[in-house]
PDB file of N, CA and C in Angstrom:
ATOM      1  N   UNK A   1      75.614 -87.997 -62.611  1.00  0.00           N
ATOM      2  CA  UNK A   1      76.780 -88.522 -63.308  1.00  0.00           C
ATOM      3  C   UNK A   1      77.976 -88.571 -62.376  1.00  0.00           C
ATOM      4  N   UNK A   2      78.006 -87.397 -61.782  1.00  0.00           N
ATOM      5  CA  UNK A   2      79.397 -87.460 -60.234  1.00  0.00           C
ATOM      6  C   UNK A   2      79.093 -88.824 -60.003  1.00  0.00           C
ATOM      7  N   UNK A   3      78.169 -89.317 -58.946  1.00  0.00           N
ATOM      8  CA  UNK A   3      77.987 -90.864 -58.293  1.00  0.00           C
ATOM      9  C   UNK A   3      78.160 -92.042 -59.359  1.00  0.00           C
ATOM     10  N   UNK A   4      77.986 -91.670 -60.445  1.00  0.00           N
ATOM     11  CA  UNK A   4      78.216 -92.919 -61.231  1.00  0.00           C
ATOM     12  C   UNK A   4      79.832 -92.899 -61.949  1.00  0.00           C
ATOM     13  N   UNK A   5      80.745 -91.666 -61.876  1.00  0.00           N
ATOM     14  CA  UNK A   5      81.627 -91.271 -62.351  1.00  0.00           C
ATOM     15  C   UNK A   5      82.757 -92.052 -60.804  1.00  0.00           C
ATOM     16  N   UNK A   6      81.921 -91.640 -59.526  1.00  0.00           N
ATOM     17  CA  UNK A   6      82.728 -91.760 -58.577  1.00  0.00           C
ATOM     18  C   UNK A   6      82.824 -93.177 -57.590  1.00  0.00           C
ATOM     19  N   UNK A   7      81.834 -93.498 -58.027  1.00  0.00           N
ATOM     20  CA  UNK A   7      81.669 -95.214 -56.911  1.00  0.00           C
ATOM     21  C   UNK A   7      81.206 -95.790 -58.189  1.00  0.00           C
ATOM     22  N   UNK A   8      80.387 -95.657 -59.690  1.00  0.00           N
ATOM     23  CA  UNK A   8      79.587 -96.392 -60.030  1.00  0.00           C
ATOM     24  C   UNK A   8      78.352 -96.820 -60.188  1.00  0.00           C
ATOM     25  N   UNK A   9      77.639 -96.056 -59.132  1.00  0.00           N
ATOM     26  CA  UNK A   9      76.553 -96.073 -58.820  1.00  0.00           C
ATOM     27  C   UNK A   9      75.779 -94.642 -58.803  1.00  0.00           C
ATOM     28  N   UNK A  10      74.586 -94.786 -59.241  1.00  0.00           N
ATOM     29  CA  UNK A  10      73.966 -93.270 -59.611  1.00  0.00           C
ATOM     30  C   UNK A  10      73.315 -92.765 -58.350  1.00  0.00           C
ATOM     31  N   UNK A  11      72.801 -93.853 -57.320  1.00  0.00           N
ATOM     32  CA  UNK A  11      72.495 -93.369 -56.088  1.00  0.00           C
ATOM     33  C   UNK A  11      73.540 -92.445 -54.974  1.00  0.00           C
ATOM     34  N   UNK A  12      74.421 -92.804 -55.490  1.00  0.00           N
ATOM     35  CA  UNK A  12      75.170 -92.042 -54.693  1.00  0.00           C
ATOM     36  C   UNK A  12      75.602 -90.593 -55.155  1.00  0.00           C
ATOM     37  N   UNK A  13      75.219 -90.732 -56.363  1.00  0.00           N
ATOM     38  CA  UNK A  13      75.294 -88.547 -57.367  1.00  0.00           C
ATOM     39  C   UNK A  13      73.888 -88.661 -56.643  1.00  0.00           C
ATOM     40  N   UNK A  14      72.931 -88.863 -56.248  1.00  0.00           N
ATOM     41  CA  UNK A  14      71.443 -88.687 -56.088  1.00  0.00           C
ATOM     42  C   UNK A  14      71.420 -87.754 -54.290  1.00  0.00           C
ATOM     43  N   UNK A  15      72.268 -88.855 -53.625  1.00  0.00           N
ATOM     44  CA  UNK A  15      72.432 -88.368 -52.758  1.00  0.00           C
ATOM     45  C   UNK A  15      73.427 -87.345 -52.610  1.00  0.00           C
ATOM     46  N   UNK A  16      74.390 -87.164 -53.169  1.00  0.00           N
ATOM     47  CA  UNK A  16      75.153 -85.752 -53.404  1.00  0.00           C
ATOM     48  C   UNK A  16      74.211 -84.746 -53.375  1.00  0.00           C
ATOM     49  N   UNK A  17      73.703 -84.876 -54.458  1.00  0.00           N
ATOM     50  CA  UNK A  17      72.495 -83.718 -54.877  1.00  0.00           C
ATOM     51  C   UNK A  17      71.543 -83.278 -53.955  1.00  0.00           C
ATOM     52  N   UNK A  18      70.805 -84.766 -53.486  1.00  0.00           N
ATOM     53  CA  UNK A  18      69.912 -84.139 -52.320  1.00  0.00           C
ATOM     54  C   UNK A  18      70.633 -83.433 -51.101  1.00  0.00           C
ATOM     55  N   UNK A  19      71.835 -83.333 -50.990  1.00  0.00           N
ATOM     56  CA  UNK A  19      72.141 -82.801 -49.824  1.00  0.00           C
ATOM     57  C   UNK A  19      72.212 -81.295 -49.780  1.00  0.00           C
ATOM     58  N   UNK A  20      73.067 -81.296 -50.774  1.00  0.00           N
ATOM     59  CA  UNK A  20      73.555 -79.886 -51.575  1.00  0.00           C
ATOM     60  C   UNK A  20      72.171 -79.589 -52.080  1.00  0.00           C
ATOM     61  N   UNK A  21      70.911 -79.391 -51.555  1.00  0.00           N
ATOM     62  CA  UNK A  21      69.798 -78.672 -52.276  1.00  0.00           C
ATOM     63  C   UNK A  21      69.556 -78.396 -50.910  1.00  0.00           C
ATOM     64  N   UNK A  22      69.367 -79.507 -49.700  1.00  0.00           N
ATOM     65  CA  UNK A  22      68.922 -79.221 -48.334  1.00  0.00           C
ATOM     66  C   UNK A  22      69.806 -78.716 -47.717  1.00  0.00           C
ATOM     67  N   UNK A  23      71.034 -78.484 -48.090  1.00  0.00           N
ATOM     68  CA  UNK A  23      71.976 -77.304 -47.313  1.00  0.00           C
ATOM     69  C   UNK A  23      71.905 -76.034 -48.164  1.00  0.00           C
ATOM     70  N   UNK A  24      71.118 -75.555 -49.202  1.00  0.00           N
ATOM     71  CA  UNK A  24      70.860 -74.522 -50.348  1.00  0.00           C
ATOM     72  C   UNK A  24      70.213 -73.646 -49.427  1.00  0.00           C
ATOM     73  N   UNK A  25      69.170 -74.995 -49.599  1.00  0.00           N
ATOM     74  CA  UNK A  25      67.483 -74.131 -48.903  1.00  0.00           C
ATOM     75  C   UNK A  25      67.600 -73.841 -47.331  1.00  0.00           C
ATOM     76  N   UNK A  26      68.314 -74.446 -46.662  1.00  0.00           N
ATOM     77  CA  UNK A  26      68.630 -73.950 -45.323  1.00  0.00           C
ATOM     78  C   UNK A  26      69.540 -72.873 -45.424  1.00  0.00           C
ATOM     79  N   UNK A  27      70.207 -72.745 -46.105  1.00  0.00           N
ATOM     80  CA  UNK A  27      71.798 -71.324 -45.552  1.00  0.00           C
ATOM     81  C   UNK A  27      70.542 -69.927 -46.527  1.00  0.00           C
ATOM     82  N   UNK A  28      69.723 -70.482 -47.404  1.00  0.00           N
ATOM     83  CA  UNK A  28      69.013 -69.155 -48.387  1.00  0.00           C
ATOM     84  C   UNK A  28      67.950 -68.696 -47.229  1.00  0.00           C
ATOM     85  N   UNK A  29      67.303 -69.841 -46.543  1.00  0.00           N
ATOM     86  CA  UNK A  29      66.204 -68.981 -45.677  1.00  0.00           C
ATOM     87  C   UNK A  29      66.976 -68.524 -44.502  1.00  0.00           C
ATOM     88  N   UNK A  30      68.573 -68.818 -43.868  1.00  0.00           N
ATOM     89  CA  UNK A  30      68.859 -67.912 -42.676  1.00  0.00           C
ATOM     90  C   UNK A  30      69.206 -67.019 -43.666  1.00  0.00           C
ATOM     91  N   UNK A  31      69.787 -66.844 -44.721  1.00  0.00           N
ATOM     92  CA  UNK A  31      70.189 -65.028 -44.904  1.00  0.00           C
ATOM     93  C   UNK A  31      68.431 -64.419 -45.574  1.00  0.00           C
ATOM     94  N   UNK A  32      67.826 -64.809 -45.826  1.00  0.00           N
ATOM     95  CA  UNK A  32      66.717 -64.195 -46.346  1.00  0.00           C
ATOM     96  C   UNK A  32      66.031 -63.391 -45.579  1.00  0.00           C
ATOM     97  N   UNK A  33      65.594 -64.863 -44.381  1.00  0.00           N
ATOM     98  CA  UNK A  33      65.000 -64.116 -43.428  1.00  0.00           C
ATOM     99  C   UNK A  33      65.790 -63.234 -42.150  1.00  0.00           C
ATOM    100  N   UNK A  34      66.869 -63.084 -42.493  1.00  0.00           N
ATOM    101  CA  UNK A  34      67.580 -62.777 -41.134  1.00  0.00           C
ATOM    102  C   UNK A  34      68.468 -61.182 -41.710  1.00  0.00           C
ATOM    103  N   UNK A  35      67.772 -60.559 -42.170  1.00  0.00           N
ATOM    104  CA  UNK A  35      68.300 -59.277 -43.172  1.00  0.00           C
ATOM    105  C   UNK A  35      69.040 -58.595 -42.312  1.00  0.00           C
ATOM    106  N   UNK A  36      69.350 -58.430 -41.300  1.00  0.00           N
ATOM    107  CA  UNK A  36      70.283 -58.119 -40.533  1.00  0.00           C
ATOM    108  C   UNK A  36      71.887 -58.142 -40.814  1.00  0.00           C
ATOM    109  N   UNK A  37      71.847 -59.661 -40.877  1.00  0.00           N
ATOM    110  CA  UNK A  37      73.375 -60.235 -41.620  1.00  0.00           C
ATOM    111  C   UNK A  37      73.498 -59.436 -43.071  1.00  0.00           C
ATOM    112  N   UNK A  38      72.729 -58.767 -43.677  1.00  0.00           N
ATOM    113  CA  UNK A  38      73.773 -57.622 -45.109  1.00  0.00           C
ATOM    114  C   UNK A  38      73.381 -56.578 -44.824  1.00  0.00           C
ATOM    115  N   UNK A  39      73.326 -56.078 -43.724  1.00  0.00           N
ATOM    116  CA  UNK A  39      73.193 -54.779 -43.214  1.00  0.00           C
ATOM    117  C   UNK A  39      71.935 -54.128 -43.764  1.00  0.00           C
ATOM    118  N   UNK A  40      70.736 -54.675 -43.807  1.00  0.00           N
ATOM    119  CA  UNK A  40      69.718 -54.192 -43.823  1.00  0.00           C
ATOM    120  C   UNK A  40      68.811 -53.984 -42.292  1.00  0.00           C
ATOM    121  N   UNK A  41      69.126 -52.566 -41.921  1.00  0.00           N
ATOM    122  CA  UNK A  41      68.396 -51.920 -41.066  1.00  0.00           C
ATOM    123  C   UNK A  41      66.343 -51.863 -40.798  1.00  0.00           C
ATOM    124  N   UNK A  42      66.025 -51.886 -39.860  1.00  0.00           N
ATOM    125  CA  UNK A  42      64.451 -51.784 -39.643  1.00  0.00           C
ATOM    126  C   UNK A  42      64.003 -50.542 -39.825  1.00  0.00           C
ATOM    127  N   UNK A  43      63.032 -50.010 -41.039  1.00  0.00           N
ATOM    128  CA  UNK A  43      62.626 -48.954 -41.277  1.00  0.00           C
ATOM    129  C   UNK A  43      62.580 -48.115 -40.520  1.00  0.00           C
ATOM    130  N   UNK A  44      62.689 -46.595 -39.997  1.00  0.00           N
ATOM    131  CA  UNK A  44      61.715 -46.285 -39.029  1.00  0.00           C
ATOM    132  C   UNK A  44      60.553 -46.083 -39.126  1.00  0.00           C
ATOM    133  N   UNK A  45      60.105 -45.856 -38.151  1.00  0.00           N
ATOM    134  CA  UNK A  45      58.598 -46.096 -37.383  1.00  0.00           C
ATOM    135  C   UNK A  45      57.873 -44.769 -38.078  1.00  0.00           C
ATOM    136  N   UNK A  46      56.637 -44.152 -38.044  1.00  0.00           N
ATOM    137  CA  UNK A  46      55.981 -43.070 -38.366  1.00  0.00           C
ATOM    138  C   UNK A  46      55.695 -42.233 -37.157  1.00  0.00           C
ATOM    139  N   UNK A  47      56.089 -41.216 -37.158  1.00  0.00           N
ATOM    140  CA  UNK A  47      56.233 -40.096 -35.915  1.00  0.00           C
ATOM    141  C   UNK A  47      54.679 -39.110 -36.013  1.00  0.00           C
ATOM    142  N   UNK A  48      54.095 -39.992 -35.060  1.00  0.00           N
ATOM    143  CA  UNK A  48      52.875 -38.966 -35.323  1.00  0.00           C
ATOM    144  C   UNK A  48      52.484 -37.330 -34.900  1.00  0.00           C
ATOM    145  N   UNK A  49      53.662 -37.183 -33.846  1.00  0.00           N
ATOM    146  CA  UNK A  49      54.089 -35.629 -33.403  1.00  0.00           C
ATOM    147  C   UNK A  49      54.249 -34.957 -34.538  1.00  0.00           C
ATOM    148  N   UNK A  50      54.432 -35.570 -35.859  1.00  0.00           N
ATOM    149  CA  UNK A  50      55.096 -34.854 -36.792  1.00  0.00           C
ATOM    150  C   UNK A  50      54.247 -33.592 -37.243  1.00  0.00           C
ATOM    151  N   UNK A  51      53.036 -34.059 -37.322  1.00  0.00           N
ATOM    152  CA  UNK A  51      51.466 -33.269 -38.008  1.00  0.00           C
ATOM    153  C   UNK A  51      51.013 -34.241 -38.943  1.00  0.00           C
ATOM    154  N   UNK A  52      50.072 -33.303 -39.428  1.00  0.00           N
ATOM    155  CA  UNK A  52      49.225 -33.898 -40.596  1.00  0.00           C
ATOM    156  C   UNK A  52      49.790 -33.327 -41.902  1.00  0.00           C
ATOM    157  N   UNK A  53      49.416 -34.754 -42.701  1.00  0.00           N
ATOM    158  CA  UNK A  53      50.242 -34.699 -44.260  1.00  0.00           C
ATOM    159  C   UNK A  53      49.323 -33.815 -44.735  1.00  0.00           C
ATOM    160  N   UNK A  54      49.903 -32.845 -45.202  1.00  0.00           N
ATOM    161  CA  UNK A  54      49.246 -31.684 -46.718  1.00  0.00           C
ATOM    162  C   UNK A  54      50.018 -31.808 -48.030  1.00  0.00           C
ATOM    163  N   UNK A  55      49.016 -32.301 -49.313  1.00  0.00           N
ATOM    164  CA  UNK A  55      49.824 -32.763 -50.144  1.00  0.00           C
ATOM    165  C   UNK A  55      49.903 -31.347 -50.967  1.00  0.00           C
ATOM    166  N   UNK A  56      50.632 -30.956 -51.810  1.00  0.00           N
ATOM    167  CA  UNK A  56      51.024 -29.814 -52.071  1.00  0.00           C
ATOM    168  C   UNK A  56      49.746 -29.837 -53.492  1.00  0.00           C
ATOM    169  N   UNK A  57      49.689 -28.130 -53.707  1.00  0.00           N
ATOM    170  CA  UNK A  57      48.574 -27.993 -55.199  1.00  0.00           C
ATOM    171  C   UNK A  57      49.237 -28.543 -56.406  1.00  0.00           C
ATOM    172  N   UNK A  58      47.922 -29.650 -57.112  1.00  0.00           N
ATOM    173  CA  UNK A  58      48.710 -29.132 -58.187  1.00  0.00           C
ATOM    174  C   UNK A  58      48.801 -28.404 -59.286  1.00  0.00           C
ATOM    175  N   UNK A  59      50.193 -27.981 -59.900  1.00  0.00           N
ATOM    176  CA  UNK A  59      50.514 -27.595 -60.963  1.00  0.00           C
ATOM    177  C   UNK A  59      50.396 -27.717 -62.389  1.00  0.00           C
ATOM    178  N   UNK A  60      49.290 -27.743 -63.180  1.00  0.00           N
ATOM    179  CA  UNK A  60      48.945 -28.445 -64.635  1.00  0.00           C
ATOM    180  C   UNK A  60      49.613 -27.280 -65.742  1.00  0.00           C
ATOM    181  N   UNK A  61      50.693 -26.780 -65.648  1.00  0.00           N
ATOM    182  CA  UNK A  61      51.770 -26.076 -66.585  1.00  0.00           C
ATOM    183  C   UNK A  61      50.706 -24.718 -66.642  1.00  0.00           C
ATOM    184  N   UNK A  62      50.221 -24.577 -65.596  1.00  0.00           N
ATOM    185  CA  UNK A  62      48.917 -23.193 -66.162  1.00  0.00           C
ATOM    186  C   UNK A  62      49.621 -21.697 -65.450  1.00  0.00           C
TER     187      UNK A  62
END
């Protein structure tokens, strides 16, 4: 309705639209994939010096 509101013509809201979807999907996959930019840090790593996991007994209220 913009393109037909603004020149008359509906091709031109068409192309509004398509642009503003292909500049969406481009700016959503650099912050998505790029987690860096909101301060999301890289897990650390698993320290195998640490030992071996012992999972504790369990407790059944006895």
């Amino acid at each position: 309705m913009a393109g037909l509101m603004a020149t008359g013509r509906f091709s031109a809201g068409f192309k509004h639209s398509g642009m503003m979807i292909l500049v969406a999907l481009v700016v959503f996959n650099f912050i998505a994939f790029s987690p860096n930019l909101i301060g999301i840090t890289a897990p650390p790593g698993v320290n195998p010096s640490v030992g071996t996991f012992m999972p504790a007994p369990l407790n059944l209220g006895g």
